[in-house]
Protein backbone atom coordinates (compact mmCIF):
# COMPACT_ATOMS: atom_id res chain seq x y z
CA UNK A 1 130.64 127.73 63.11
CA UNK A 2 129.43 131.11 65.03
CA UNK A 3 126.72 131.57 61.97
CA UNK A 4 126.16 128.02 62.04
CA UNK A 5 125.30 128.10 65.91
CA UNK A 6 123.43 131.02 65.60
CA UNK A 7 121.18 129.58 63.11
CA UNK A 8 120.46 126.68 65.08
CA UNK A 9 119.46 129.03 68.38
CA UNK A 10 117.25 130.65 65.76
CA UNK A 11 115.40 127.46 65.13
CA UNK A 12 115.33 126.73 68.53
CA UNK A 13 113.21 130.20 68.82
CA UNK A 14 115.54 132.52 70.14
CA UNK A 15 115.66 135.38 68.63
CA UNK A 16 119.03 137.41 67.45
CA UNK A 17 118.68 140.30 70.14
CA UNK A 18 118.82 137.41 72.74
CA UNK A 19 121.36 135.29 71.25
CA UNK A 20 123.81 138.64 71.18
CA UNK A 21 122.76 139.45 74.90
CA UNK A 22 123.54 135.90 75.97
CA UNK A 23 126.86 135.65 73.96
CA UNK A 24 128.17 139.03 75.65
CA UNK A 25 127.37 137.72 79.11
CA UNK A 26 129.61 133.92 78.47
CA UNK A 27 132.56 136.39 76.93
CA UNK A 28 132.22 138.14 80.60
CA UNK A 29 132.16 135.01 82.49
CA UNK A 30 134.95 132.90 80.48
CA UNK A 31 137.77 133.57 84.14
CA UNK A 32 134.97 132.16 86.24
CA UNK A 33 133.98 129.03 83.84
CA UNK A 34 137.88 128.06 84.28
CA UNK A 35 138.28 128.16 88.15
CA UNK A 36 134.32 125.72 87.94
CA UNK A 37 136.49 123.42 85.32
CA UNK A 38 139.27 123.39 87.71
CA UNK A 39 137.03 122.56 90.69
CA UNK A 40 135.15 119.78 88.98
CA UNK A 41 138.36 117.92 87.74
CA UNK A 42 139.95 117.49 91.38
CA UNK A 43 136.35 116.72 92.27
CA UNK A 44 136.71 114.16 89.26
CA UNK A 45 139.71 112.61 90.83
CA UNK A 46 138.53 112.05 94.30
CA UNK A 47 135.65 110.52 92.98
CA UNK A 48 138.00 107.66 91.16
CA UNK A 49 139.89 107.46 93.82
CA UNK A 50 137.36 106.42 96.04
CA UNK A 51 136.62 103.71 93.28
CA UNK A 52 139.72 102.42 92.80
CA UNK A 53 140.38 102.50 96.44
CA UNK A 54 137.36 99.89 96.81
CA UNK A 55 138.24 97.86 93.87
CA UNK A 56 134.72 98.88 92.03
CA UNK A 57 134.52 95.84 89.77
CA UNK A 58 131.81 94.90 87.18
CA UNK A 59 130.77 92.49 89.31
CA UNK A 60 129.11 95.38 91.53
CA UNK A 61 126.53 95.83 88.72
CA UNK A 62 124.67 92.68 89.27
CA UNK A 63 121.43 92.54 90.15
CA UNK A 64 119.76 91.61 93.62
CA UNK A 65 116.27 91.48 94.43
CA UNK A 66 114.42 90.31 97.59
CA UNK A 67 116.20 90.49 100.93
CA UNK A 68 119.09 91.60 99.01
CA UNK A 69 121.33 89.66 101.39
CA UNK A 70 125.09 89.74 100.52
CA UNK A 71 124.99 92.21 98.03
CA UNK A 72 128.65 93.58 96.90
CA UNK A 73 127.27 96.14 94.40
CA UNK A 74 125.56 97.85 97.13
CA UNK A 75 127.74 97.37 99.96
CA UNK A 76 130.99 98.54 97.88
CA UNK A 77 129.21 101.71 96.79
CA UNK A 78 128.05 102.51 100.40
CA UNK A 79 132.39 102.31 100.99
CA UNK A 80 133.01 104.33 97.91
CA UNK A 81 130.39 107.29 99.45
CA UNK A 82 132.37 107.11 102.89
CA UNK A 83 135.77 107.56 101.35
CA UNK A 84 134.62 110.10 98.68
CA UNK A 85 132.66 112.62 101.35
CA UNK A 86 134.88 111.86 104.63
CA UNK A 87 133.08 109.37 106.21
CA UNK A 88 133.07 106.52 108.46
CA UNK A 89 129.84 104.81 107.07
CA UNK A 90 127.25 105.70 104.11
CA UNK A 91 123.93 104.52 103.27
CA UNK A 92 122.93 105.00 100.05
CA UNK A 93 119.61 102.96 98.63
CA UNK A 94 116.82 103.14 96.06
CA UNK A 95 114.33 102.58 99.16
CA UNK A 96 115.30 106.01 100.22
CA UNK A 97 112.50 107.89 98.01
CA UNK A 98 113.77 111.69 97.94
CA UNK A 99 115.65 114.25 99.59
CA UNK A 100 112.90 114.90 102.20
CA UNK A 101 112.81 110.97 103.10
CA UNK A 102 116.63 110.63 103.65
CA UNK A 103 116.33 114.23 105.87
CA UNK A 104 113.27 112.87 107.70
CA UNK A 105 115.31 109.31 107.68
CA UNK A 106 118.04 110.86 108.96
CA UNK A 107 115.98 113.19 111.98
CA UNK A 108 113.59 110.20 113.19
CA UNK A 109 116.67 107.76 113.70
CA UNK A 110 118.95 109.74 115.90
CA UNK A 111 116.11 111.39 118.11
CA UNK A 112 114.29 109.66 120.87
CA UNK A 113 111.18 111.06 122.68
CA UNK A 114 112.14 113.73 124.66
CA UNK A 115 114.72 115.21 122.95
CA UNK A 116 114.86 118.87 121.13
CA UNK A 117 116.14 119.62 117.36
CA UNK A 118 117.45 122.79 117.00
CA UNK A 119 117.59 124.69 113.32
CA UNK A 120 120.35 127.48 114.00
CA UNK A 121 119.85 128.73 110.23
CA UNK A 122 116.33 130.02 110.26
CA UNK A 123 113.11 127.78 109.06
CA UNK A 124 113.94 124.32 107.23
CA UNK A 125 112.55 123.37 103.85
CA UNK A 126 109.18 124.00 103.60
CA UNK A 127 108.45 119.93 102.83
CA UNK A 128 110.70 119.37 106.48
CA UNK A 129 108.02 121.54 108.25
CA UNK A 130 105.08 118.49 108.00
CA UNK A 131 108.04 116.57 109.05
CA UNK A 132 109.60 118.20 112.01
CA UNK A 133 105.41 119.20 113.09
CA UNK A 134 106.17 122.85 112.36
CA UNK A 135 102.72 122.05 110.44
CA UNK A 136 100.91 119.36 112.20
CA UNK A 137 100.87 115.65 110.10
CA UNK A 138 100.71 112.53 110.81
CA UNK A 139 103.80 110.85 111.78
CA UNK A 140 105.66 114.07 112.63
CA UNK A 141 108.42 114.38 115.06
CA UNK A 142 105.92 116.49 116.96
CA UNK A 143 104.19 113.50 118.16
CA UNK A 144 107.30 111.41 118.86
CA UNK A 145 107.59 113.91 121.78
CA UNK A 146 110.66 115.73 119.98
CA UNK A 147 110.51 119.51 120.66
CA UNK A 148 111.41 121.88 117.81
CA UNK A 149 113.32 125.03 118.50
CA UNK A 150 114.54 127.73 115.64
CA UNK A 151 117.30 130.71 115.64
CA UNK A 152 117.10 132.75 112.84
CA UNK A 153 120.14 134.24 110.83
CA UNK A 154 120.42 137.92 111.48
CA UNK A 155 119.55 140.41 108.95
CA UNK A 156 122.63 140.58 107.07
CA UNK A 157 123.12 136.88 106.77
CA UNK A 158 125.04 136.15 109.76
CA UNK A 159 124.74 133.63 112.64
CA UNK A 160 123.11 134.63 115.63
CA UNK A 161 125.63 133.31 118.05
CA UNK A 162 124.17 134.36 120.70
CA UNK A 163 120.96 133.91 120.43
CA UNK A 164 122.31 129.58 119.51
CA UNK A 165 123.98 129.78 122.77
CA UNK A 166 120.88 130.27 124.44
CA UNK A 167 118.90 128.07 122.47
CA UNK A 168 121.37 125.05 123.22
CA UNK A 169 120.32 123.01 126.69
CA UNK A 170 120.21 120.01 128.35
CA UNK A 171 117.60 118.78 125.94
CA UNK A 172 119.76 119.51 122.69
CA UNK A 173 120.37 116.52 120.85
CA UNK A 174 120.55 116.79 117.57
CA UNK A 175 121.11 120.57 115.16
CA UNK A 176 120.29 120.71 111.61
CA UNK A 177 122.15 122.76 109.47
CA UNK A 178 120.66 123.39 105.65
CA UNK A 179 122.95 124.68 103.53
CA UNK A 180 121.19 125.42 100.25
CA UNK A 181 118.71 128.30 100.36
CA UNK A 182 115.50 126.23 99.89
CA UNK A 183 112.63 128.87 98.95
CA UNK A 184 114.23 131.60 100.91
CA UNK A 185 116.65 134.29 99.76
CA UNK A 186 119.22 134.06 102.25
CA UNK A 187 122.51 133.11 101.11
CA UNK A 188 123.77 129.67 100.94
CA UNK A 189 126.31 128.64 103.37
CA UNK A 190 129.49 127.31 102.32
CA UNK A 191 131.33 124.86 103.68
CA UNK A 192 133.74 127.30 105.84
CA UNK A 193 130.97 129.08 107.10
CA UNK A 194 128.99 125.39 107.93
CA UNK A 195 132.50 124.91 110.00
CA UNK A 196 132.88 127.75 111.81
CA UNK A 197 129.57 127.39 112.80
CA UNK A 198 129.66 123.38 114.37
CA UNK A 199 132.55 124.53 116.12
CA UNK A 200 130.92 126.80 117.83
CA UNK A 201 128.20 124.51 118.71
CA UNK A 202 130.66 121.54 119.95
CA UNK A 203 132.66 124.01 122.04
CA UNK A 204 129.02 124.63 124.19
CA UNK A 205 128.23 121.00 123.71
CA UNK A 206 130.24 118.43 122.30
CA UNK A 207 127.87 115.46 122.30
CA UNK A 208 125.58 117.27 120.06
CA UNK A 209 124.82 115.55 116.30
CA UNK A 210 125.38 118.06 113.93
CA UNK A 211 123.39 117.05 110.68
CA UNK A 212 123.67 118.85 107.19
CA UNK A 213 121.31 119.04 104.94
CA UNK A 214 123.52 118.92 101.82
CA UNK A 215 121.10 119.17 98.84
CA UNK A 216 122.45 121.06 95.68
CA UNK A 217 125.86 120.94 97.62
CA UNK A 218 127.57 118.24 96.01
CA UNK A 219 130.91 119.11 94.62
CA UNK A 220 130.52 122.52 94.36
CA UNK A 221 132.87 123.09 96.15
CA UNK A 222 136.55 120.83 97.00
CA UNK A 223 135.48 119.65 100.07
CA UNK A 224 131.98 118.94 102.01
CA UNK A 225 130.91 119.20 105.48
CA UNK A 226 131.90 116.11 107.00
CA UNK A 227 135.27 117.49 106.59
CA UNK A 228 134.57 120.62 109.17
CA UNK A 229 133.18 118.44 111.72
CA UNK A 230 129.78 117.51 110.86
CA UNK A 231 128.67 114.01 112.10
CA UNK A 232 125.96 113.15 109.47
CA UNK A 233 125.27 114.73 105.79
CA UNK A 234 122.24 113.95 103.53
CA UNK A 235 120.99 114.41 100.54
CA UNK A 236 119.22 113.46 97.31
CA UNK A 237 120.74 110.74 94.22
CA UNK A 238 118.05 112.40 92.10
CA UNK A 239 120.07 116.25 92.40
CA UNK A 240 123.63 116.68 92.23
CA UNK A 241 125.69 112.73 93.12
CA UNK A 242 123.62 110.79 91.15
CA UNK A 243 124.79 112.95 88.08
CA UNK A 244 121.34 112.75 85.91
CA UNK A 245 121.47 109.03 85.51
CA UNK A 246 120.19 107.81 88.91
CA UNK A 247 116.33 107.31 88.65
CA UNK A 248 115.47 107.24 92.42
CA UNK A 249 117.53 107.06 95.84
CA UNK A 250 119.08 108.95 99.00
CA UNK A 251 122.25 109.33 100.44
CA UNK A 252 123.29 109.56 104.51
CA UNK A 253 126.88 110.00 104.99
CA UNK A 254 128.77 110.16 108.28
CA UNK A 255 129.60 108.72 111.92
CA UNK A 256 129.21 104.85 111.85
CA UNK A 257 126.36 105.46 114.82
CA UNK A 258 124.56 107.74 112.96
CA UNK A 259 124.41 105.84 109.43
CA UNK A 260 123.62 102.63 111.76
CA UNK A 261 120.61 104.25 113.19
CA UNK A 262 119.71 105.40 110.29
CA UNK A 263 120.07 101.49 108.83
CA UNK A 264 117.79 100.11 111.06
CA UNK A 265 114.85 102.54 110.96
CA UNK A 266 115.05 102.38 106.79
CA UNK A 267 114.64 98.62 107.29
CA UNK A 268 113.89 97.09 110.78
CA UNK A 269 115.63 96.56 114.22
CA UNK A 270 118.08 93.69 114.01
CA UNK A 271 118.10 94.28 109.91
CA UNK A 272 119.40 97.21 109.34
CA UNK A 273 122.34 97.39 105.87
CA UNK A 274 122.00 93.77 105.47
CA UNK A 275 119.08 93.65 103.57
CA UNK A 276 117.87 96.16 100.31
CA UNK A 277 117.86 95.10 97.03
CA UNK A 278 119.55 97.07 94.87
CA UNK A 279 116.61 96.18 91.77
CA UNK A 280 119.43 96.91 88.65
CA UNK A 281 119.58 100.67 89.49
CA UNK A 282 123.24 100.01 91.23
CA UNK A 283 124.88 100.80 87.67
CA UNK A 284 123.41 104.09 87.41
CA UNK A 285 124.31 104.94 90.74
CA UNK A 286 128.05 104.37 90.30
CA UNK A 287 128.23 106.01 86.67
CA UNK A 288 125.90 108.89 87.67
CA UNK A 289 128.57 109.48 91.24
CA UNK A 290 131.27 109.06 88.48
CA UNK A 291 129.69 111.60 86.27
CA UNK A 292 128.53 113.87 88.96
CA UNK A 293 131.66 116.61 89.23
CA UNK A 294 131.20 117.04 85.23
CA UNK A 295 127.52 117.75 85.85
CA UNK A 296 127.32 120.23 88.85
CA UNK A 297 129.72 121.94 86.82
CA UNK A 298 127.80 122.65 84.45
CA UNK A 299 124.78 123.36 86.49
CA UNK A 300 127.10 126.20 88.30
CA UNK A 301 127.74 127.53 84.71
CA UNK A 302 124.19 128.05 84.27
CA UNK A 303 123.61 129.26 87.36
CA UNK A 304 126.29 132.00 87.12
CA UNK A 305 125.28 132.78 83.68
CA UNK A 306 121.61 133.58 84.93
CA UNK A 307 122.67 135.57 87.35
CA UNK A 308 124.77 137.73 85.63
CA UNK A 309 122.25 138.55 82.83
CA UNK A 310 119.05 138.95 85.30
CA UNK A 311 121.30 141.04 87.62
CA UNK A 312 122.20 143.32 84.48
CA UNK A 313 118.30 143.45 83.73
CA UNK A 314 117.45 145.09 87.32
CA UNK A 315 116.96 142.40 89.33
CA UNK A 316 117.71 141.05 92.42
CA UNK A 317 119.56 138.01 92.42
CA UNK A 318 121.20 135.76 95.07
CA UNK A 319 124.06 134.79 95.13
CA UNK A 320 125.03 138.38 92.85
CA UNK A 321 126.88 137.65 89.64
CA UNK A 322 130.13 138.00 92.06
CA UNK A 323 129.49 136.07 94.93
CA UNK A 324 131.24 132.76 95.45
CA UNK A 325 128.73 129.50 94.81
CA UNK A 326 127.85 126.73 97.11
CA UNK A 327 125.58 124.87 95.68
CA UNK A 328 123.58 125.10 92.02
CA UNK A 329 120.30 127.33 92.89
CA UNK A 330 120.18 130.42 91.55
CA UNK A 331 117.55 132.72 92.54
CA UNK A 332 115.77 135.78 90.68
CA UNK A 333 113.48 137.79 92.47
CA UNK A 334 110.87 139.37 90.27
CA UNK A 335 108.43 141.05 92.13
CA UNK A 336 105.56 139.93 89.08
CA UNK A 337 103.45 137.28 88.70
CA UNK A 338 103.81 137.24 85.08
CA UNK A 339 107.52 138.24 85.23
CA UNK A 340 108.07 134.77 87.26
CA UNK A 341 105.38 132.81 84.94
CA UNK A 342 107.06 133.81 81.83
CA UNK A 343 110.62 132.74 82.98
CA UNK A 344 109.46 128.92 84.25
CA UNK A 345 107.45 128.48 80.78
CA UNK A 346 111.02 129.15 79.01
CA UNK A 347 112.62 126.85 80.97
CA UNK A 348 110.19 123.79 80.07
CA UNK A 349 110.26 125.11 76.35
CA UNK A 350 113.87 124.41 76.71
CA UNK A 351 113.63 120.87 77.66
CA UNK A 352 114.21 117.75 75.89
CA UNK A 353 111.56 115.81 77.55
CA UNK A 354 108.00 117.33 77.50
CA UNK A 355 108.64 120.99 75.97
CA UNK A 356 105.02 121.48 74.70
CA UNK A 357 103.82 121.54 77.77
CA UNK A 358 102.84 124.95 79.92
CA UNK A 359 103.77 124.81 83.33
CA UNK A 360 100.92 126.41 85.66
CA UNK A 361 101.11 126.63 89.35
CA UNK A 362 99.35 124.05 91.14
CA UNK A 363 98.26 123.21 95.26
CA UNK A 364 101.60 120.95 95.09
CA UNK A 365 101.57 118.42 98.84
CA UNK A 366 104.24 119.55 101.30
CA UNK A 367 103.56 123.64 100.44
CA UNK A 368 101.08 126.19 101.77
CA UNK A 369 100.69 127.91 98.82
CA UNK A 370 100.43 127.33 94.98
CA UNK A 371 103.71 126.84 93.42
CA UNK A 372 105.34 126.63 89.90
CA UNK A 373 107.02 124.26 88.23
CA UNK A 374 108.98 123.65 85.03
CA UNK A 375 111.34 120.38 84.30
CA UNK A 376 111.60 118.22 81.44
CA UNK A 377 113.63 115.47 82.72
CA UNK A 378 114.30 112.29 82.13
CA UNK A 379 113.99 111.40 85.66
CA UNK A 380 110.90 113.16 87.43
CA UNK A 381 111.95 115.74 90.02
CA UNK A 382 115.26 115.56 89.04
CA UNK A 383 116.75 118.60 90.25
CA UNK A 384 120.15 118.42 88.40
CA UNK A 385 118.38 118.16 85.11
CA UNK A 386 117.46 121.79 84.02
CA UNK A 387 114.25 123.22 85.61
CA UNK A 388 112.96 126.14 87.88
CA UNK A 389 109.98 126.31 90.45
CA UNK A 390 109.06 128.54 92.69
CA UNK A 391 106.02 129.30 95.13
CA UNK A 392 103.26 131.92 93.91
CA UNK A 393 103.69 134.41 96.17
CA UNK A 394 105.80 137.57 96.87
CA UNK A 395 108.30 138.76 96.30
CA UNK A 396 107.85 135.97 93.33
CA UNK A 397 111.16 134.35 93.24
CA UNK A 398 112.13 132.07 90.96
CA UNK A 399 114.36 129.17 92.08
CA UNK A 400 116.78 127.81 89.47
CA UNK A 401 119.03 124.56 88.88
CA UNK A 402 120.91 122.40 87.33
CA UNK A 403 121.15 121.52 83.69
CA UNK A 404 123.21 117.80 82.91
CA UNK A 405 125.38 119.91 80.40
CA UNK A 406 126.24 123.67 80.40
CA UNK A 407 124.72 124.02 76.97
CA UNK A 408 121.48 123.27 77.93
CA UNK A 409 121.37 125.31 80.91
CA UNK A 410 122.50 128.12 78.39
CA UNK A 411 119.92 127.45 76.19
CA UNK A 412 117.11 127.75 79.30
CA UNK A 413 118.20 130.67 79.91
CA UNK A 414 118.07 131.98 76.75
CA UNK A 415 114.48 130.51 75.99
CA UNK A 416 113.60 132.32 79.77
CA UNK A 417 114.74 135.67 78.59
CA UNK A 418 112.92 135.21 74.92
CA UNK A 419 109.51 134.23 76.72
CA UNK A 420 110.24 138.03 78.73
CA UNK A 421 111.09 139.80 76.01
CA UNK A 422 108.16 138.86 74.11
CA UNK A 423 105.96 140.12 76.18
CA UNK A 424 107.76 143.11 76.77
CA UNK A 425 108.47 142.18 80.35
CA UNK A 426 111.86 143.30 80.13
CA UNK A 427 114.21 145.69 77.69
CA UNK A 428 117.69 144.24 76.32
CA UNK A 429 117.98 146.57 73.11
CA UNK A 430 119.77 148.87 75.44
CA UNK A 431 122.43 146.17 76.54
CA UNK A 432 122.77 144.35 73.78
């Protein structure tokens, strides 16, 4: 079977100095791979739990369309999200467009005029800049009235406690916590650290909303941040719940207020959850949440494997090969154009969907400079299917997720390391 395998990387275009390389890493990694199995079954359970709880039925696949009025496929799942993340309400609908919509969603529903957003973890998401007015655009928080204000994490990592305390006032009424990385190469917080850290902010002021941004986060862990006190979490049905099958959609999780408020700026005042068509997407949602654990673990796979063989190659990589994971980015600084270039085309060569193509960087909306992009999905911008972007700039860092199984995420990596080795961008014959 080994030969057999070997033959069919071969075909695939990697060559047999890669194919060793890549084989000696998983033999490293095999401990780690078991604890990630371990993880995603208990995530598995919780998730039927939740299902069985609220008596999913095939009934909740039917369609609705127009108003969507009395819709049990819709409303059950929103129950299923509360009880699976710790929460007292959910909203989870096709309308919501992307990660940045539920986030902006999320913001623009629990702020009035007036009031001030805090960021204790350093700058947002570059696409929450536009959003927040960091960058002026049109709609922007900005010119609601709502005042920004920023603390960054000191230079190891760490919260700058004091410098929150004195950002909190009067004014305070909402602090958004991102837990992945986004295109920065700080480390990701984990859900301890995202704990310790709304404590602290309750004990100075309690009435505060404390909102995580919980992109790539998704079962990576055994628990999520509502359970360490946040009020409101957020995220994305096209990255890690929706499991690969859902095709669009958002997620807010939390406090009844806060998923309320949320409800009626979606829709309208006096609407709110009682209307949304669920358009026949409500069966993917359900099997892609039920597939989800399975997935993110192998998307933490991949991302362990990468690190582990571009750390061994000289390169700085965060998390480290050793470092606990909270969510499914990896990143790999290269400090080279080309270096960075050459890994994103072996990603897309990798793909199912769309691996002739070249990925080039491109003035993408939402960035300030030209980024990189490489996914063959089934599901555009699907960021649990395998792919890897990254803006075109120093230190040239690479950014990259998911994978639906751990054998394709294997075999991206791979293809990234042949397209470097090819061009002589990096030497394995040593490690091999």
């Amino acid at each position: 079977m080994n030969q057999l395998l070997e033959e069919k990387y071969k075909e695939l275009g990697i060559s047999e100095k890669v194919y060793a390389f890549g084989e000696k890493i998983e033999q490293e990694l095999k401990e780690r791979f078991e604890k990630i199995d371990a993880n995603a079954e208990y995530n598995q359970m919780k998730v039927i739990a939740a299902m069985q709880k609220n008596r999913v039925s095939a009934e909740c696949f039917n369609i609705s369309s127009g108003y969507g009025y009395n819709d049990m496929g819709r409303d059950t799942l929103e129950r299923v999200y509360a009880d699976c993340f710790g929460g007292e309400d959910a909203l989870v609908r096709p309308q919501i467009t992307c990660g940045t919509h539920a986030l902006a969603l999320a913001l623009m529903s629990n702020l009035r005029p007036g009031d001030e957003l805090l960021s204790p973890v350093g700058k947002p998401y570059d696409t929450l800049e536009e959003v927040i007015g960091i960058r002026p655009s049109k709609g922007s928080l900005a010119e609601y009235g709502i005042t920004y204000s920023q603390v960054d994490l000191l230079p190891d990592g760490s919260f700058d406690y004091d410098g929150i305390r004195n950002a909190i006032h009067e004014n305070t009424r909402l602090v958004t916590i991102q837990r992945s990385k986004g295109y920065q190469t700080r480390p990701t917080l984990s859900v301890e650290r995202i704990g310790e850290l709304i404590t602290f902010i309750k004990n100075i002021k309690p009435d505060v909303i404390c909102m995580v941004d919980n992109c790539y986060g998704e079962f990576v862990e055994d628990r999520e941040p509502l359970a360490v006190g946040a009020d409101m979490m957020v995220g994305s049905l096209i990255k890690n719940p929706g499991g690969g099958l859902a095709p669009i959609g958002g997620y807010i999780v939390g406090k009844k207020e806060c998923v309320e408020n949320a409800a009626y700026r979606l829709t309208s005042p006096g609407l709110g959850k009682e209307v949304g068509a669920s358009l026949g997407v409500i069966q993917s949602f359900y099997q892609g949440l039920f597939l989800a654990p399975t997935v993110v673990s192998g998307a933490l796979k991949g991302a362990i494997f990468a690190a582990d063989i571009y750390e061994k190659l000289g390169y700085k990589v965060v998390p480290d090969s050793t470092e606990s994971r909270h969510d499914i980015i990896q990143a790999v600084e290269f400090q080279n154009r080309d270096a960075m270039i050459a890994f994103c085309e072996g990603i897309q060569a990798a793909a199912p969907v769309d691996s002739y193509v070249t990925p080039e960087p491109w003035a993408m909306p939402g960035y300030d400079c030209d980024v990189i992009m490489a996914a063959g999905a089934f599901v555009q911008g699907s960021s649990i299917e395998l792919s890897a972007d990254g803006p075109v700039k120093p230190p040239y860092a690479v950014y990259f997720q998911g994978g639906l199984t751990w054998y394709h995420a294997k075999l991206g990596i791979l293809m990234s390391l042949q397209k470097l080795y090819e061009r002589n961008l990096v030497n394995i014959d040593e490690l091999c």
